[in-house]
C-alpha atoms as a PDB file:
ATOM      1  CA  UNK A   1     130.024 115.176 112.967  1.00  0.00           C
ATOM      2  CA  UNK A   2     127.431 116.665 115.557  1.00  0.00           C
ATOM      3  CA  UNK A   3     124.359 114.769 113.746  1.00  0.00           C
ATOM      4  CA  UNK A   4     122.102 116.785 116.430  1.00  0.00           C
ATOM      5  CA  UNK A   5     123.640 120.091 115.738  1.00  0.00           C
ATOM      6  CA  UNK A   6     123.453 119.714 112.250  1.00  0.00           C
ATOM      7  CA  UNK A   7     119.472 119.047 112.107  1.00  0.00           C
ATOM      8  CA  UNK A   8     118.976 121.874 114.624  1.00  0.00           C
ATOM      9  CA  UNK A   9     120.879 124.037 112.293  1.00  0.00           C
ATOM     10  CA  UNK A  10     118.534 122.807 109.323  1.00  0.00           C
ATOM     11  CA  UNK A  11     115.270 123.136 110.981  1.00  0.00           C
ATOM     12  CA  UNK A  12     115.495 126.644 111.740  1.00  0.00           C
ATOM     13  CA  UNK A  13     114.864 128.423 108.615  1.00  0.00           C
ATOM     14  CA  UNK A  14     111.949 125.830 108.232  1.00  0.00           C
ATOM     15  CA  UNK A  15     110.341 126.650 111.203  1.00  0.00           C
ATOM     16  CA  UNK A  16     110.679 130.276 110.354  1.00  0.00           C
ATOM     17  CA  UNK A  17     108.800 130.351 107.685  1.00  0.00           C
ATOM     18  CA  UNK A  18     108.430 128.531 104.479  1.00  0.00           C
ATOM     19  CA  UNK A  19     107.003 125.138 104.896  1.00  0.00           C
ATOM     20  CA  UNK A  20     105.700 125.465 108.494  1.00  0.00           C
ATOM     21  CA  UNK A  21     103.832 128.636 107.127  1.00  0.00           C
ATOM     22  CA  UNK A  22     102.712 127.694 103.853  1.00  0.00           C
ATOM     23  CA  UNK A  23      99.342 127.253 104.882  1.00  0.00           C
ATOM     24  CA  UNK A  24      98.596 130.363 106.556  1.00  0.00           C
ATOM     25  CA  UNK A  25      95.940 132.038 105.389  1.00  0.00           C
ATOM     26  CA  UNK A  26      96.755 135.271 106.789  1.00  0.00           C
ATOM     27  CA  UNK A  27      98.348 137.696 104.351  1.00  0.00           C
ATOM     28  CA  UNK A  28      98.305 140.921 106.888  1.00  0.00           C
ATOM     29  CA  UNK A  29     100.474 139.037 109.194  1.00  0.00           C
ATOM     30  CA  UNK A  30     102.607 137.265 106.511  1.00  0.00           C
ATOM     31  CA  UNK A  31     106.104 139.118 106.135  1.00  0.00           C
ATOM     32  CA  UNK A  32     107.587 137.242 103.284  1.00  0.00           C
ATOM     33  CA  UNK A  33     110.901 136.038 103.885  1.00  0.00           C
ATOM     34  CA  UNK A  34     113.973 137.327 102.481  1.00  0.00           C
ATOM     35  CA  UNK A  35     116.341 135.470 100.196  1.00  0.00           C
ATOM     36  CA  UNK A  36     119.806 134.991 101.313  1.00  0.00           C
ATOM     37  CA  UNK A  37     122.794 136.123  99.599  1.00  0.00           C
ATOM     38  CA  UNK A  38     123.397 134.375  96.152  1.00  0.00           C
ATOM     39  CA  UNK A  39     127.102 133.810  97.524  1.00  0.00           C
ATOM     40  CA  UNK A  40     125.517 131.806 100.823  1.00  0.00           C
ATOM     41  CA  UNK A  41     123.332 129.537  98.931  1.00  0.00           C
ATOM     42  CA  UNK A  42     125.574 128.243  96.409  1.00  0.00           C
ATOM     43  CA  UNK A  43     128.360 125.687  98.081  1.00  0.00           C
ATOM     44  CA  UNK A  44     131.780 126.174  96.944  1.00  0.00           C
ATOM     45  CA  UNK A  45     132.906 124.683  94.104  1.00  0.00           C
ATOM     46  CA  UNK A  46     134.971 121.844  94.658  1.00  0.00           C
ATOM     47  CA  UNK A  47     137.559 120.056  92.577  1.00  0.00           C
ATOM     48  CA  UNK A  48     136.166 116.686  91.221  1.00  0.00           C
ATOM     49  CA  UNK A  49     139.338 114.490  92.340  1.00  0.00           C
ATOM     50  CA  UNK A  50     139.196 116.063  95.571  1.00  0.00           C
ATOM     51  CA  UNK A  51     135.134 115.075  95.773  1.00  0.00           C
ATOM     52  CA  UNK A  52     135.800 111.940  94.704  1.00  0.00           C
ATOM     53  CA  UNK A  53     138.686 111.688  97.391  1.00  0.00           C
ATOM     54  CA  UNK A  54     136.448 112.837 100.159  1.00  0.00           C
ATOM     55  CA  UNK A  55     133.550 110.209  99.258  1.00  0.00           C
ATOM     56  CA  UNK A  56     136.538 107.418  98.813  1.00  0.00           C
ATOM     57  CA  UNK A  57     137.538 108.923 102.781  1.00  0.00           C
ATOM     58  CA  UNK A  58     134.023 108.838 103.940  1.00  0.00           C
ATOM     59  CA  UNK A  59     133.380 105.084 102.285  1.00  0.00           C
ATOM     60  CA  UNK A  60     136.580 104.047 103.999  1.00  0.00           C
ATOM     61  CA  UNK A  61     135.628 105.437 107.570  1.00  0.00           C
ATOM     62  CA  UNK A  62     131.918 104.065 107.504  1.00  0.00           C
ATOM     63  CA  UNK A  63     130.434 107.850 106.518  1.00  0.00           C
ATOM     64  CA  UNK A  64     128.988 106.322 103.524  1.00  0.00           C
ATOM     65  CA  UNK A  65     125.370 106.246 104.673  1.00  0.00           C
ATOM     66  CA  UNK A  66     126.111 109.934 106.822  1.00  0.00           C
ATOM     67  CA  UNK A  67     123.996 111.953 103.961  1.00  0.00           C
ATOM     68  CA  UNK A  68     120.424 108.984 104.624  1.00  0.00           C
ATOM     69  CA  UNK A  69     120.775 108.529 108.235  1.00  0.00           C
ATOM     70  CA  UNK A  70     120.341 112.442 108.968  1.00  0.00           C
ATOM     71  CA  UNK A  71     117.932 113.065 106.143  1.00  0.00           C
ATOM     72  CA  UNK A  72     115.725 110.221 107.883  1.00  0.00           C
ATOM     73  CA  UNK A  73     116.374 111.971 111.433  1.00  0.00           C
ATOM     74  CA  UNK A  74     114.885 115.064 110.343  1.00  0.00           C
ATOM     75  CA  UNK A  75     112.001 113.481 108.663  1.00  0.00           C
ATOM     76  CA  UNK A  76     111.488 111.760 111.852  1.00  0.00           C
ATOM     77  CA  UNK A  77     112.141 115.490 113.442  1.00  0.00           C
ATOM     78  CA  UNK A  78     109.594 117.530 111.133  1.00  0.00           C
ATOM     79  CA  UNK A  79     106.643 114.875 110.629  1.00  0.00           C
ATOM     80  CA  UNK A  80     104.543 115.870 113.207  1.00  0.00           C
ATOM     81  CA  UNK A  81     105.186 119.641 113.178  1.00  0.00           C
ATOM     82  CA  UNK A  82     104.483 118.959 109.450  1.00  0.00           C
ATOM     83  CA  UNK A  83     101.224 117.112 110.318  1.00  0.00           C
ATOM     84  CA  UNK A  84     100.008 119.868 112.900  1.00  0.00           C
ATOM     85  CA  UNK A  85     100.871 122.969 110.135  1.00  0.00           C
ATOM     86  CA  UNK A  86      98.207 121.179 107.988  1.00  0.00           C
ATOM     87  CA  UNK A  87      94.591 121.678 108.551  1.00  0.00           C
ATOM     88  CA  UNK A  88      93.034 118.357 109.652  1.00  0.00           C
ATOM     89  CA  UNK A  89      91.236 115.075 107.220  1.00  0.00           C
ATOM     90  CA  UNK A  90      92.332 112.173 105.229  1.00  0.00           C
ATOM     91  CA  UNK A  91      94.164 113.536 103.048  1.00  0.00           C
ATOM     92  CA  UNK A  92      97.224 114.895 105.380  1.00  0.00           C
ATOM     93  CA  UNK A  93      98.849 111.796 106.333  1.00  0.00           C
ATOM     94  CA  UNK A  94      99.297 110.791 102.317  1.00  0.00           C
ATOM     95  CA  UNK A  95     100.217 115.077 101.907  1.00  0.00           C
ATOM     96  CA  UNK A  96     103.063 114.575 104.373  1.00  0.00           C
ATOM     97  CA  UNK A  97     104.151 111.358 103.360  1.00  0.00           C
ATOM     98  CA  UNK A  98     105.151 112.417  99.862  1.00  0.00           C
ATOM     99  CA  UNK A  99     106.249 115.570 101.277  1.00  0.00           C
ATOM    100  CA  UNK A 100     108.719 113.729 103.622  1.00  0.00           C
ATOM    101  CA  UNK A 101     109.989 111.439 100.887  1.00  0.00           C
ATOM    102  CA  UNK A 102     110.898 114.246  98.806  1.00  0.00           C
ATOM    103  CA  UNK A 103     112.265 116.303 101.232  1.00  0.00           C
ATOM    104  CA  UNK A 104     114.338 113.835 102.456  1.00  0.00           C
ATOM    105  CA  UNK A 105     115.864 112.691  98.944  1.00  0.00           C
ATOM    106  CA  UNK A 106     116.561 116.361  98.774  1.00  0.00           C
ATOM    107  CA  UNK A 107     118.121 117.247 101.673  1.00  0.00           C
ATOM    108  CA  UNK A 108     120.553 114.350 101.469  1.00  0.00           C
ATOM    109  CA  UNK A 109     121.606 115.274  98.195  1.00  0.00           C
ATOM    110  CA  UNK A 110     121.232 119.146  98.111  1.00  0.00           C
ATOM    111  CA  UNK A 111     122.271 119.432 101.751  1.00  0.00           C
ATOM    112  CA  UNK A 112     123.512 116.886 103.673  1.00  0.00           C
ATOM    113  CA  UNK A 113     126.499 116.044 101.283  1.00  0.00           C
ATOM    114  CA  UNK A 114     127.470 119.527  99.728  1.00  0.00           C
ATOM    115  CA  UNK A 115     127.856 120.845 103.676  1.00  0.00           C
ATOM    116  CA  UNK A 116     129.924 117.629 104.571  1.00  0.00           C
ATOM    117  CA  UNK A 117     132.241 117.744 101.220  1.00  0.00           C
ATOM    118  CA  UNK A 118     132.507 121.645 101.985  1.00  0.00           C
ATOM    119  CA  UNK A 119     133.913 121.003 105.861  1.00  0.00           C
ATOM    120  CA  UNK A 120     136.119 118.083 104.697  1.00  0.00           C
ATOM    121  CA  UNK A 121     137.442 120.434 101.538  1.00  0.00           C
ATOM    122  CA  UNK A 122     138.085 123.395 103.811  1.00  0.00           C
ATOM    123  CA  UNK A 123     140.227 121.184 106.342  1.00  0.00           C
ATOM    124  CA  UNK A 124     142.247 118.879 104.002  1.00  0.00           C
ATOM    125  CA  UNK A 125     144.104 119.235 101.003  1.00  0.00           C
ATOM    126  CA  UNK A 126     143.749 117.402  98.609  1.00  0.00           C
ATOM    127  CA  UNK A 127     147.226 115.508  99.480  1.00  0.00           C
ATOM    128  CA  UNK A 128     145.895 114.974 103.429  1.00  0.00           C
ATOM    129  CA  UNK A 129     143.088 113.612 102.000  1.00  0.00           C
ATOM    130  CA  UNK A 130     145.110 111.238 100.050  1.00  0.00           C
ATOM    131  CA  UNK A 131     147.173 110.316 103.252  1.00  0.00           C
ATOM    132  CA  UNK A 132     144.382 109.676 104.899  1.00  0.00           C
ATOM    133  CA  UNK A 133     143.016 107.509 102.061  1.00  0.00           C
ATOM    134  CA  UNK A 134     146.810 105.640 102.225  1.00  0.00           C
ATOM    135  CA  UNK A 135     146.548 105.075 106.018  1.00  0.00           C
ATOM    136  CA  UNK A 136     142.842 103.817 106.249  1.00  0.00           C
ATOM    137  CA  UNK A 137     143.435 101.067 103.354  1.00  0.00           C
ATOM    138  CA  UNK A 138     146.015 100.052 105.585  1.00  0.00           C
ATOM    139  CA  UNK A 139     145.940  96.840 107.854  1.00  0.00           C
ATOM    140  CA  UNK A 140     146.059  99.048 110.672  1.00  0.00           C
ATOM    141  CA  UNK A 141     143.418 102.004 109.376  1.00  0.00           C
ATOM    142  CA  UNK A 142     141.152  99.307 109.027  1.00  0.00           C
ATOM    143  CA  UNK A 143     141.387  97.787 111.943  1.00  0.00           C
ATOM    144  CA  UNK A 144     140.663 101.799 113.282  1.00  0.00           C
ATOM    145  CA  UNK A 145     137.978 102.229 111.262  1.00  0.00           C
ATOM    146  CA  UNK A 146     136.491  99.284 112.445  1.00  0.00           C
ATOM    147  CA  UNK A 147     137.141  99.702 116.627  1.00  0.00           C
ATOM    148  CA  UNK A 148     135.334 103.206 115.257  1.00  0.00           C
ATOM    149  CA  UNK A 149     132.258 101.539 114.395  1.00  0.00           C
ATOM    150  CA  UNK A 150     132.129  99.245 117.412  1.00  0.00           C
ATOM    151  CA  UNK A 151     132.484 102.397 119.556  1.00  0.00           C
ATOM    152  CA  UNK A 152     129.296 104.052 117.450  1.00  0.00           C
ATOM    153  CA  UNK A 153     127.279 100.728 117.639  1.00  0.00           C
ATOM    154  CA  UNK A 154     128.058 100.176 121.265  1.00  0.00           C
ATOM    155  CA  UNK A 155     127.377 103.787 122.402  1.00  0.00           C
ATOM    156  CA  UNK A 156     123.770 103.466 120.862  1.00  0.00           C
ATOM    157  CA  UNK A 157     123.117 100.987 123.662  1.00  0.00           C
ATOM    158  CA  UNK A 158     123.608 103.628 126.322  1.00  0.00           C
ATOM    159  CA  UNK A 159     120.076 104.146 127.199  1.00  0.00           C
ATOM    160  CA  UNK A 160     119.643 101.360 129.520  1.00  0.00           C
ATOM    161  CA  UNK A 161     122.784 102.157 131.702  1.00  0.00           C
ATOM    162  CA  UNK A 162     121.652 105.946 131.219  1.00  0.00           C
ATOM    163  CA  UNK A 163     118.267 105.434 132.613  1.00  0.00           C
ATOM    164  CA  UNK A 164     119.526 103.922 135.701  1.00  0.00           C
ATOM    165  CA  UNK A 165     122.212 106.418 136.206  1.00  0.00           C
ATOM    166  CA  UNK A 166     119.112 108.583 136.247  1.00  0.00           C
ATOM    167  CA  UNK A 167     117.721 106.597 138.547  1.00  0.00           C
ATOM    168  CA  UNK A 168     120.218 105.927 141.207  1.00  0.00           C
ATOM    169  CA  UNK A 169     121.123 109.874 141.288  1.00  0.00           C
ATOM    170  CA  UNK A 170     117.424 111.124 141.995  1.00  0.00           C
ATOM    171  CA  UNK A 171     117.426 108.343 145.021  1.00  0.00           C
ATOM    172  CA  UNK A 172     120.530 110.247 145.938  1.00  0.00           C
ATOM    173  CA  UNK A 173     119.298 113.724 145.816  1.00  0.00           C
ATOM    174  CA  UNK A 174     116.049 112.591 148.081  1.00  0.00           C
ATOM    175  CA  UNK A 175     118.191 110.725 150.344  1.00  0.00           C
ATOM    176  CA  UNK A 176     120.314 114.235 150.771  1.00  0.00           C
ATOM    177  CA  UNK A 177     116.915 116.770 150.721  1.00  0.00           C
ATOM    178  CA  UNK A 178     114.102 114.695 152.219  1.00  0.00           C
ATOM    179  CA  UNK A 179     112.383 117.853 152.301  1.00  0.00           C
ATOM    180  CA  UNK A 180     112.130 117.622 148.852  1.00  0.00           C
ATOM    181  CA  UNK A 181     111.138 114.034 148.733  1.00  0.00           C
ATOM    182  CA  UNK A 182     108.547 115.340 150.940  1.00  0.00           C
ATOM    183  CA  UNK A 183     107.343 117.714 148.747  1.00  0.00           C
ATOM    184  CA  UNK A 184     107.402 115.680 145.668  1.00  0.00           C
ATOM    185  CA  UNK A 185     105.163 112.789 147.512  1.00  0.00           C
ATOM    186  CA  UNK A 186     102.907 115.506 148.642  1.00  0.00           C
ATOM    187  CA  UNK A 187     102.539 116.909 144.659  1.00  0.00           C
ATOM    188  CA  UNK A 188     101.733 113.552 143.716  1.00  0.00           C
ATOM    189  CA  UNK A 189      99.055 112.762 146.240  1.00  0.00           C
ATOM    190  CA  UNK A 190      97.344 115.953 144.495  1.00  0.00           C
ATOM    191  CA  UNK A 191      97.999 115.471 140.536  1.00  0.00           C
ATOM    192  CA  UNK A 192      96.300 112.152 141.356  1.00  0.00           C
ATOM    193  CA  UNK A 193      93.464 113.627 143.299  1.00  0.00           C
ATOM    194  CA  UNK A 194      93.134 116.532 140.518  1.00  0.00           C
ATOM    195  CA  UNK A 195      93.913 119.494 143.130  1.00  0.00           C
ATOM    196  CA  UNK A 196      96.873 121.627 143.128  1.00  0.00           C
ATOM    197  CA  UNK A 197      99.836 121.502 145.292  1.00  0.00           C
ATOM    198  CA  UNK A 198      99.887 124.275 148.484  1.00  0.00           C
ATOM    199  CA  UNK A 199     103.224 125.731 148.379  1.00  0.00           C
END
């Protein structure tokens, strides 16, 4: 699951239109938005053994949580667009606190889960699913499920080494284009005396 994707995916329609926009005063420039298809807003419907097979899957694979972690990544995502759609005073941060809680609930349990059962539903059967129940209750599916996890938890550390990476390369590109080391130096010399750069 692309957890980055997904909460680009769900901020779009936000940010164009209803909640970003709700406090626009404007009504000349206000185009109100059009409702999708009746077809695309209702999820398929999905067999309850084969939901409850796809939950069992995503308890057995460490997924259980999936459905909070992203709906408290995109509150994380929307709180200060949130905050700056508001006009200012004391009341906002309390207005977009609620607002967060509720949307989060909501999108964990409205979306979040209905678009993960729907992918899972649409590339298993309901007997894969039950193989891959089978296999992951096994000595040796847990033992995979759990190298899984290590893999997540360990790539989460990546910063560190990333930032260095970082690091090491610019000192590589300077070393090869000193002109451009030159150039950077000469930048900085004049953001920190407040003039601008001569090309």
């Amino acid at each position: 699951m692309n957890r980055i994707l997904l909460c680009v995916l769900c901020l779009c329609p936000l940010f164009g239109g209803s909640v970003l926009s709700a406090q626009q005063p404007d009504s000349s420039a206000h185009v109100p938005a059009q409702p999708p298809p009746a077809e695309a807003s209702v999820a398929p419907r999905i067999d309850p053994e084969k939901k409850a097979d796809i939950r069992r899957f995503m308890r057995l694979t460490g997924q259980e949580t999936i459905e909070k972690d992203l709906a408290n990544e995109m509150k994380g995502l929307l709180r200060l667009p949130v905050e700056n759609s508001l006009p200012p005073g004391e009341y906002r941060a309390k207005v977009v606190d609620l607002l967060l809680e509720k949307f989060g609930t909501r999108f964990a349990t409205e979306v979040v889960m209905p678009t993960i059962e729907s992918v899972y539903a649409k590339r298993f059967s309901a007997e894969d699913l039950k193989q891959l129940i089978a296999f992951y209750e096994s000595p040796l599916g847990k033992k995979a499920s759990s190298v899984l996890a290590d893999v997540d938890a360990e790539t989460h550390k990546l910063q560190g080494p990333a930032e260095k990476l970082l690091r090491d390369c610019m000192a590589q590109v300077l070393a090869e284009h000193p002109e451009l080391e030159q150039a950077m130096e000469k930048a900085d010399k004049a953001h920190a005396s407040g003039r601008q750069p001569q090309k």
